[in-house]
PDB file of N, CA and C in Angstrom:
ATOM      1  N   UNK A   1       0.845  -1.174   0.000  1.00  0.00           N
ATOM      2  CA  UNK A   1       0.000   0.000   0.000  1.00  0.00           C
ATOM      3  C   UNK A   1       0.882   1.226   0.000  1.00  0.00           C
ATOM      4  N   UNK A   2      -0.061   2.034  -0.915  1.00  0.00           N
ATOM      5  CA  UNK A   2       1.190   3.527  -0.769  1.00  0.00           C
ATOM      6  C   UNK A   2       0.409   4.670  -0.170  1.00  0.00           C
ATOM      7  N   UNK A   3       1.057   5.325   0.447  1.00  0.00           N
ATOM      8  CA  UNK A   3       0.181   6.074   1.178  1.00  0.00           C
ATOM      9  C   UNK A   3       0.771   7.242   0.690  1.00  0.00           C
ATOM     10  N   UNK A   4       0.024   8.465   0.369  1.00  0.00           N
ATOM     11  CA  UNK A   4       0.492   9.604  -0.321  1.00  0.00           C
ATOM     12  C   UNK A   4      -0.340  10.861   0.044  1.00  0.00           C
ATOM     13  N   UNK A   5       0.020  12.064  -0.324  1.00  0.00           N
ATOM     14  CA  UNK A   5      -0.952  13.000   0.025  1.00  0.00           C
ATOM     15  C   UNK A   5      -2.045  13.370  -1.171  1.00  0.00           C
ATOM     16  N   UNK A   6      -3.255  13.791  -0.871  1.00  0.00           N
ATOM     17  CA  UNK A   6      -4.009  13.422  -1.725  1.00  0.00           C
ATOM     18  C   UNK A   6      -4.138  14.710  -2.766  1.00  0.00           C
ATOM     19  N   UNK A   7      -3.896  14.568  -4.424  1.00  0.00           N
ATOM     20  CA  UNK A   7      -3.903  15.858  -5.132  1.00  0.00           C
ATOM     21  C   UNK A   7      -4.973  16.510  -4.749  1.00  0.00           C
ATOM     22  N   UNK A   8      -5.227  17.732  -5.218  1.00  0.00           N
ATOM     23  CA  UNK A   8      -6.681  18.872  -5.380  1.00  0.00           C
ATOM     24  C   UNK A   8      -7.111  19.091  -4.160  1.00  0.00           C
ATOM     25  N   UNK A   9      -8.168  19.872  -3.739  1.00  0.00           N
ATOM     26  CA  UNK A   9      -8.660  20.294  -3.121  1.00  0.00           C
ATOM     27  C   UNK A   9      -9.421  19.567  -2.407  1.00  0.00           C
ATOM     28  N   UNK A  10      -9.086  19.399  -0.996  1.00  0.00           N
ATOM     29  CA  UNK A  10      -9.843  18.404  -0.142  1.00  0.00           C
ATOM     30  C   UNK A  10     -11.081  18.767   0.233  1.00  0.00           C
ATOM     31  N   UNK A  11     -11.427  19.955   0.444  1.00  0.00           N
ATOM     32  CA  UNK A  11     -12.473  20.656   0.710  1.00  0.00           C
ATOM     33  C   UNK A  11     -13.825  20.317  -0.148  1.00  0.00           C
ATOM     34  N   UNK A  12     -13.465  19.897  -1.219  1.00  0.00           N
ATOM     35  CA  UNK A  12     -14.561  19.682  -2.141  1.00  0.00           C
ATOM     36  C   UNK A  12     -15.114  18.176  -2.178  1.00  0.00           C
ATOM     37  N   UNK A  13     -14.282  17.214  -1.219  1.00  0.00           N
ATOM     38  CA  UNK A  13     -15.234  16.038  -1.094  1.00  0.00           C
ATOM     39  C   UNK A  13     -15.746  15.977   0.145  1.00  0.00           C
ATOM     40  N   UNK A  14     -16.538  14.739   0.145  1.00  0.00           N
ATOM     41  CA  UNK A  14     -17.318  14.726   1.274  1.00  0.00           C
ATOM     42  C   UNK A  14     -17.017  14.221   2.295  1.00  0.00           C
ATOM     43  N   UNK A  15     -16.597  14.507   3.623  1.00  0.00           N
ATOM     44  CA  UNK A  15     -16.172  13.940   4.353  1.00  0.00           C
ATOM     45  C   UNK A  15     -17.188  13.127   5.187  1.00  0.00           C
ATOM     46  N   UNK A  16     -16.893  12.426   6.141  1.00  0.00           N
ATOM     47  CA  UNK A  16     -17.629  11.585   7.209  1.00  0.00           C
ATOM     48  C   UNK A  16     -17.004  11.118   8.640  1.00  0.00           C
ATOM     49  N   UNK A  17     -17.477  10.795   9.556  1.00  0.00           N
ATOM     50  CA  UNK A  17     -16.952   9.986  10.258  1.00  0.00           C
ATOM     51  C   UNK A  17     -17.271   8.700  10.536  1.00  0.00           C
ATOM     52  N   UNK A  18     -16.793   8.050  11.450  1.00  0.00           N
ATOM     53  CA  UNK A  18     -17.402   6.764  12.340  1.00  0.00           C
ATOM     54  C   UNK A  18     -18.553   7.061  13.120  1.00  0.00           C
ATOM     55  N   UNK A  19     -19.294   6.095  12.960  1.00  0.00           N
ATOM     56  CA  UNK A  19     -20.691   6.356  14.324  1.00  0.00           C
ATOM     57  C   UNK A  19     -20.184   5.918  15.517  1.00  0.00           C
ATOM     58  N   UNK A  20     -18.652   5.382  15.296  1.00  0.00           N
ATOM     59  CA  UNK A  20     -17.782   4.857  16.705  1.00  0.00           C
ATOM     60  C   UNK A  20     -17.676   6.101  17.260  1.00  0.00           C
ATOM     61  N   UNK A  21     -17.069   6.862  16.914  1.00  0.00           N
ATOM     62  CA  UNK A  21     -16.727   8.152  17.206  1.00  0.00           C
ATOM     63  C   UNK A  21     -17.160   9.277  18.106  1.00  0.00           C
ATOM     64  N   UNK A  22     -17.187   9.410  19.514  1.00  0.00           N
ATOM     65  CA  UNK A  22     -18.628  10.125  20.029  1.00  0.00           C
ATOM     66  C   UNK A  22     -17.528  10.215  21.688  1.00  0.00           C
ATOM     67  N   UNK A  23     -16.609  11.203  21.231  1.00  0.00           N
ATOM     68  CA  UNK A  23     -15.680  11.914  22.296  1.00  0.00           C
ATOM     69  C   UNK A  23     -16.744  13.204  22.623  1.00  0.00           C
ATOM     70  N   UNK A  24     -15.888  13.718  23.912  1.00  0.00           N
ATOM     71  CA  UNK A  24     -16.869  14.727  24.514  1.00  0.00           C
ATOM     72  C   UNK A  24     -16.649  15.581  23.585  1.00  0.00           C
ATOM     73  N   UNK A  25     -15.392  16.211  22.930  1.00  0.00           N
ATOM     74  CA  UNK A  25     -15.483  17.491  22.093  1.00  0.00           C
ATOM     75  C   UNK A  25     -16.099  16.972  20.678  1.00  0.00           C
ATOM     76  N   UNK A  26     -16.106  15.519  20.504  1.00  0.00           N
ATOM     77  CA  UNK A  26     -16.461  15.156  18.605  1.00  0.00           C
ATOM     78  C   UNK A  26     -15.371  15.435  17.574  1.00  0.00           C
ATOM     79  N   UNK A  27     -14.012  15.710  18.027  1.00  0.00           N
ATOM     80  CA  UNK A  27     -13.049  16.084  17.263  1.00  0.00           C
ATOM     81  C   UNK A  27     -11.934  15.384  17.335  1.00  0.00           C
ATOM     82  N   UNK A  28     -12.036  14.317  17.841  1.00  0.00           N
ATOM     83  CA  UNK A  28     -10.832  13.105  17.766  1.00  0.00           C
ATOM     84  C   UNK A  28     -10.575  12.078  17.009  1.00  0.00           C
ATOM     85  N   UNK A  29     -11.199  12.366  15.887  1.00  0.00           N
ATOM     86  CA  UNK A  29     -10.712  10.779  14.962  1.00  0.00           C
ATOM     87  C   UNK A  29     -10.506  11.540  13.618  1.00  0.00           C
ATOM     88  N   UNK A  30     -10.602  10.041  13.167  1.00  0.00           N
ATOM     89  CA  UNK A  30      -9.901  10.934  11.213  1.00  0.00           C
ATOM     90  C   UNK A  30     -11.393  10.619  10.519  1.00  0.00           C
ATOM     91  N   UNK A  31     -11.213  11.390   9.784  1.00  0.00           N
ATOM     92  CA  UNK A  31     -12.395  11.709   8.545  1.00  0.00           C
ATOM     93  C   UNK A  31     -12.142  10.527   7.399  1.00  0.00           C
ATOM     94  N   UNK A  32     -13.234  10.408   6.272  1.00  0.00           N
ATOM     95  CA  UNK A  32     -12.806   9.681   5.223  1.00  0.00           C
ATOM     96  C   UNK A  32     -13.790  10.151   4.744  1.00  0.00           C
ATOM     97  N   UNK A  33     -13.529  10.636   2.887  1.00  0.00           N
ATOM     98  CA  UNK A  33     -14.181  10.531   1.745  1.00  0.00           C
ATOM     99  C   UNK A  33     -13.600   9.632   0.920  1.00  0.00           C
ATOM    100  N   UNK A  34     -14.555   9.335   0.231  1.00  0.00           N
ATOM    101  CA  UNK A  34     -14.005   8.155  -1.139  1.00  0.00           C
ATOM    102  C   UNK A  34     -14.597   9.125  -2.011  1.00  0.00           C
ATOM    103  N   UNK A  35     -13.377   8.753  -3.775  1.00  0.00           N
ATOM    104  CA  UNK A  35     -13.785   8.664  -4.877  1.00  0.00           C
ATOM    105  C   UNK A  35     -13.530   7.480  -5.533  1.00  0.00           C
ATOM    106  N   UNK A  36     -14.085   7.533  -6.635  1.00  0.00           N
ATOM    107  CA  UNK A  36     -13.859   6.306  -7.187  1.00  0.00           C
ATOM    108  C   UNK A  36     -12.685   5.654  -7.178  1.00  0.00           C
ATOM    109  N   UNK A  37     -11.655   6.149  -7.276  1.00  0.00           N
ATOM    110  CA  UNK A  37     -10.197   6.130  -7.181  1.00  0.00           C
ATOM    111  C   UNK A  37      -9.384   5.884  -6.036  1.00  0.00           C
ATOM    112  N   UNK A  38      -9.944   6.358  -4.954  1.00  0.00           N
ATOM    113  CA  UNK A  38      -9.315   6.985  -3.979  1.00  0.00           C
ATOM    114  C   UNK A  38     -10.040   6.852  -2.874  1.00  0.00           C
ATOM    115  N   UNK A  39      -9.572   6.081  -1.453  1.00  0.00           N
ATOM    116  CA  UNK A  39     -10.156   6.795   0.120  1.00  0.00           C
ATOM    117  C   UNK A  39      -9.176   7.438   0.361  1.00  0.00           C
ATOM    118  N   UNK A  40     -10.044   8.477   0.773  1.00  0.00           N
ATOM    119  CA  UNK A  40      -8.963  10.123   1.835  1.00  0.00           C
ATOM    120  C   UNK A  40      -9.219   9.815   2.983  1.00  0.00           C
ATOM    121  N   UNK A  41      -8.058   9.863   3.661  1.00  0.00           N
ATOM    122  CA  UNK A  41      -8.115   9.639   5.442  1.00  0.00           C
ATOM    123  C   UNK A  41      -7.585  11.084   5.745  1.00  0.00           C
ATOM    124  N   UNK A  42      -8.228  11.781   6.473  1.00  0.00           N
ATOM    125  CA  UNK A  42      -7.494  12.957   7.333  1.00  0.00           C
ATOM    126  C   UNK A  42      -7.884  13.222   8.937  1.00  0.00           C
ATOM    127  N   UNK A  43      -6.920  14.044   9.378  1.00  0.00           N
ATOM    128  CA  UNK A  43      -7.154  13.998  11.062  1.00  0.00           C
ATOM    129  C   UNK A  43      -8.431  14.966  11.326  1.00  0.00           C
ATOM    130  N   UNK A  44      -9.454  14.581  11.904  1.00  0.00           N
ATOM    131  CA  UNK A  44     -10.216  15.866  12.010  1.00  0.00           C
ATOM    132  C   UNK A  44     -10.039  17.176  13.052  1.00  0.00           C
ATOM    133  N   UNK A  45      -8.517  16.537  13.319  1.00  0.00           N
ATOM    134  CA  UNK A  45      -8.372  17.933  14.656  1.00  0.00           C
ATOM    135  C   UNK A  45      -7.532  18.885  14.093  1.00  0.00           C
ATOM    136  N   UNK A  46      -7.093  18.215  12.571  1.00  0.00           N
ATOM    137  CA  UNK A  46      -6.429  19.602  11.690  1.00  0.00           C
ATOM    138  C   UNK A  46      -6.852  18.904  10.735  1.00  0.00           C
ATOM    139  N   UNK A  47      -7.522  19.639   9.791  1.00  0.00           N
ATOM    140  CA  UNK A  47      -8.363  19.229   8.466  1.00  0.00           C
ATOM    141  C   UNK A  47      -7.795  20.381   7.235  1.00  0.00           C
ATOM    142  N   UNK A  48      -6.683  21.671   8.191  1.00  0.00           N
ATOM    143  CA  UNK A  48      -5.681  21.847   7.157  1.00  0.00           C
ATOM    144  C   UNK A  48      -4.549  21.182   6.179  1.00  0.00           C
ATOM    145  N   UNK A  49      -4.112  20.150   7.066  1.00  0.00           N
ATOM    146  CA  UNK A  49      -3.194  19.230   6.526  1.00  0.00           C
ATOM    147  C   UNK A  49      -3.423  18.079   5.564  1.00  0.00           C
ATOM    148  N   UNK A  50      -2.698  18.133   4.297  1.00  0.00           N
ATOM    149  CA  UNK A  50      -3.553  17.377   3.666  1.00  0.00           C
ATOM    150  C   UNK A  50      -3.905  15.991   3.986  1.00  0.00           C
ATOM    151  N   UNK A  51      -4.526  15.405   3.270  1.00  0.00           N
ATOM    152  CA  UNK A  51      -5.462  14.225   3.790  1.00  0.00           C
ATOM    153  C   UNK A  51      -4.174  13.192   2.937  1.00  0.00           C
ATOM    154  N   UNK A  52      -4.384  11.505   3.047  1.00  0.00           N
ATOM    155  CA  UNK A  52      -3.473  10.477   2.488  1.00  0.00           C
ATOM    156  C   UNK A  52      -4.790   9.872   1.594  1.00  0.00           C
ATOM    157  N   UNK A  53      -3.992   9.513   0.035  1.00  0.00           N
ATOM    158  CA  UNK A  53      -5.244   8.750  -0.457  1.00  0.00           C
ATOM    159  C   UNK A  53      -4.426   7.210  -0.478  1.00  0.00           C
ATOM    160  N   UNK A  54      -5.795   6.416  -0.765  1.00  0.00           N
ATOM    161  CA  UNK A  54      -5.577   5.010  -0.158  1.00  0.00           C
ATOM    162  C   UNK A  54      -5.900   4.363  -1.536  1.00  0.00           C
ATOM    163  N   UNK A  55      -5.723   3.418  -1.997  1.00  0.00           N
ATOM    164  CA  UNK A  55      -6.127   2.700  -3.159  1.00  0.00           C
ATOM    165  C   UNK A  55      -7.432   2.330  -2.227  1.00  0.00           C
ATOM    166  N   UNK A  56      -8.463   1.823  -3.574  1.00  0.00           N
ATOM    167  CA  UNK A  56      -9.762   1.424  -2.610  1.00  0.00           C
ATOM    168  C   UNK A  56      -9.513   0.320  -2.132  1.00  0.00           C
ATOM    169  N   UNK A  57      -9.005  -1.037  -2.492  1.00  0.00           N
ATOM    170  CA  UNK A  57      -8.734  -2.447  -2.416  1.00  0.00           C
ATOM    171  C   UNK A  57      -7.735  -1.883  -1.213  1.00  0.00           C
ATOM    172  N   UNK A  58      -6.663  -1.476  -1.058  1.00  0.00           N
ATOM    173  CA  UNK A  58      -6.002  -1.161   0.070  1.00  0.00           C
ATOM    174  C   UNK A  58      -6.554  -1.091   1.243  1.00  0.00           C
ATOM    175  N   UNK A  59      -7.394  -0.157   1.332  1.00  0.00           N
ATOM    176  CA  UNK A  59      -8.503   0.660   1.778  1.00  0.00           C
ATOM    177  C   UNK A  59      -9.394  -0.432   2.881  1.00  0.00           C
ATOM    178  N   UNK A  60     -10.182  -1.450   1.790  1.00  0.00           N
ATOM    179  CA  UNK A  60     -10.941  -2.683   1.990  1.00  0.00           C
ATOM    180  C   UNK A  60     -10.209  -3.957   2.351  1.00  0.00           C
ATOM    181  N   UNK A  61      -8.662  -3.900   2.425  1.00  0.00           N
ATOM    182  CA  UNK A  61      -7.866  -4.486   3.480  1.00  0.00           C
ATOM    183  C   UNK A  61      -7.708  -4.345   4.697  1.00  0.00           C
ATOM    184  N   UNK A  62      -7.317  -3.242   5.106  1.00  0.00           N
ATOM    185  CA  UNK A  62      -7.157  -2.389   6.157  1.00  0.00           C
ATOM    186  C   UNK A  62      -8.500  -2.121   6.917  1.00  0.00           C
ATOM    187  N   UNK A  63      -9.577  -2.122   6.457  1.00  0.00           N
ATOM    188  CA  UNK A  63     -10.871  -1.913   7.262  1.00  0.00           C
ATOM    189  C   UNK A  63     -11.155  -3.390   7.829  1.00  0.00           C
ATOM    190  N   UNK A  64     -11.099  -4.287   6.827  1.00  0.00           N
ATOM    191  CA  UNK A  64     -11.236  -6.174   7.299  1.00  0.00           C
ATOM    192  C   UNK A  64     -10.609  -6.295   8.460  1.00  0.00           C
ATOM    193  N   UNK A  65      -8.964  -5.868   8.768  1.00  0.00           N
ATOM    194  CA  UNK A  65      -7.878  -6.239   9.288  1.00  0.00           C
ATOM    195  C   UNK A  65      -8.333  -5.397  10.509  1.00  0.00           C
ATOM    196  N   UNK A  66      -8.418  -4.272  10.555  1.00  0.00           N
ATOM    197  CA  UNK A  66      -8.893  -3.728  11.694  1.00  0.00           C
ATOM    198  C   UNK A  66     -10.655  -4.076  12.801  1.00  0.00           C
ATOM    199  N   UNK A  67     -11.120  -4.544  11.576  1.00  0.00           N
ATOM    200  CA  UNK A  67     -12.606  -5.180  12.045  1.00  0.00           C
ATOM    201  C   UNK A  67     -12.069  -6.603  13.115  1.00  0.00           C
ATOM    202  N   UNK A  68     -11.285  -6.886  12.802  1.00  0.00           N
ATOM    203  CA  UNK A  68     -10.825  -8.141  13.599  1.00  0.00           C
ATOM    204  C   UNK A  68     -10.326  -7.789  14.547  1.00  0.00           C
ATOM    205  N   UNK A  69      -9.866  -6.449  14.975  1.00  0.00           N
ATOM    206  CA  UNK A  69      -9.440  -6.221  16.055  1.00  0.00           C
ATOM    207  C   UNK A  69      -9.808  -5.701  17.175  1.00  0.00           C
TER     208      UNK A  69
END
Protein backbone atom coordinates (compact mmCIF):
# COMPACT_ATOMS: atom_id res chain seq x y z
CA UNK A 1 0.00 0.00 0.00
CA UNK A 2 1.19 3.53 -0.77
CA UNK A 3 0.18 6.07 1.18
CA UNK A 4 0.49 9.60 -0.32
CA UNK A 5 -0.95 13.00 0.02
CA UNK A 6 -4.01 13.42 -1.72
CA UNK A 7 -3.90 15.86 -5.13
CA UNK A 8 -6.68 18.87 -5.38
CA UNK A 9 -8.66 20.29 -3.12
CA UNK A 10 -9.84 18.40 -0.14
CA UNK A 11 -12.47 20.66 0.71
CA UNK A 12 -14.56 19.68 -2.14
CA UNK A 13 -15.23 16.04 -1.09
CA UNK A 14 -17.32 14.73 1.27
CA UNK A 15 -16.17 13.94 4.35
CA UNK A 16 -17.63 11.58 7.21
CA UNK A 17 -16.95 9.99 10.26
CA UNK A 18 -17.40 6.76 12.34
CA UNK A 19 -20.69 6.36 14.32
CA UNK A 20 -17.78 4.86 16.70
CA UNK A 21 -16.73 8.15 17.21
CA UNK A 22 -18.63 10.13 20.03
CA UNK A 23 -15.68 11.91 22.30
CA UNK A 24 -16.87 14.73 24.51
CA UNK A 25 -15.48 17.49 22.09
CA UNK A 26 -16.46 15.16 18.61
CA UNK A 27 -13.05 16.08 17.26
CA UNK A 28 -10.83 13.10 17.77
CA UNK A 29 -10.71 10.78 14.96
CA UNK A 30 -9.90 10.93 11.21
CA UNK A 31 -12.39 11.71 8.55
CA UNK A 32 -12.81 9.68 5.22
CA UNK A 33 -14.18 10.53 1.74
CA UNK A 34 -14.01 8.15 -1.14
CA UNK A 35 -13.79 8.66 -4.88
CA UNK A 36 -13.86 6.31 -7.19
CA UNK A 37 -10.20 6.13 -7.18
CA UNK A 38 -9.31 6.99 -3.98
CA UNK A 39 -10.16 6.79 0.12
CA UNK A 40 -8.96 10.12 1.83
CA UNK A 41 -8.12 9.64 5.44
CA UNK A 42 -7.49 12.96 7.33
CA UNK A 43 -7.15 14.00 11.06
CA UNK A 44 -10.22 15.87 12.01
CA UNK A 45 -8.37 17.93 14.66
CA UNK A 46 -6.43 19.60 11.69
CA UNK A 47 -8.36 19.23 8.47
CA UNK A 48 -5.68 21.85 7.16
CA UNK A 49 -3.19 19.23 6.53
CA UNK A 50 -3.55 17.38 3.67
CA UNK A 51 -5.46 14.23 3.79
CA UNK A 52 -3.47 10.48 2.49
CA UNK A 53 -5.24 8.75 -0.46
CA UNK A 54 -5.58 5.01 -0.16
CA UNK A 55 -6.13 2.70 -3.16
CA UNK A 56 -9.76 1.42 -2.61
CA UNK A 57 -8.73 -2.45 -2.42
CA UNK A 58 -6.00 -1.16 0.07
CA UNK A 59 -8.50 0.66 1.78
CA UNK A 60 -10.94 -2.68 1.99
CA UNK A 61 -7.87 -4.49 3.48
CA UNK A 62 -7.16 -2.39 6.16
CA UNK A 63 -10.87 -1.91 7.26
CA UNK A 64 -11.24 -6.17 7.30
CA UNK A 65 -7.88 -6.24 9.29
CA UNK A 66 -8.89 -3.73 11.69
CA UNK A 67 -12.61 -5.18 12.04
CA UNK A 68 -10.83 -8.14 13.60
CA UNK A 69 -9.44 -6.22 16.05
Amino acid sequence: MIDKPSAGDASELEWFKSSYSSSGDGNDCVEVATTPHAVHVRDSKDIRRPPLAHAPAAWAVFVAYAARR
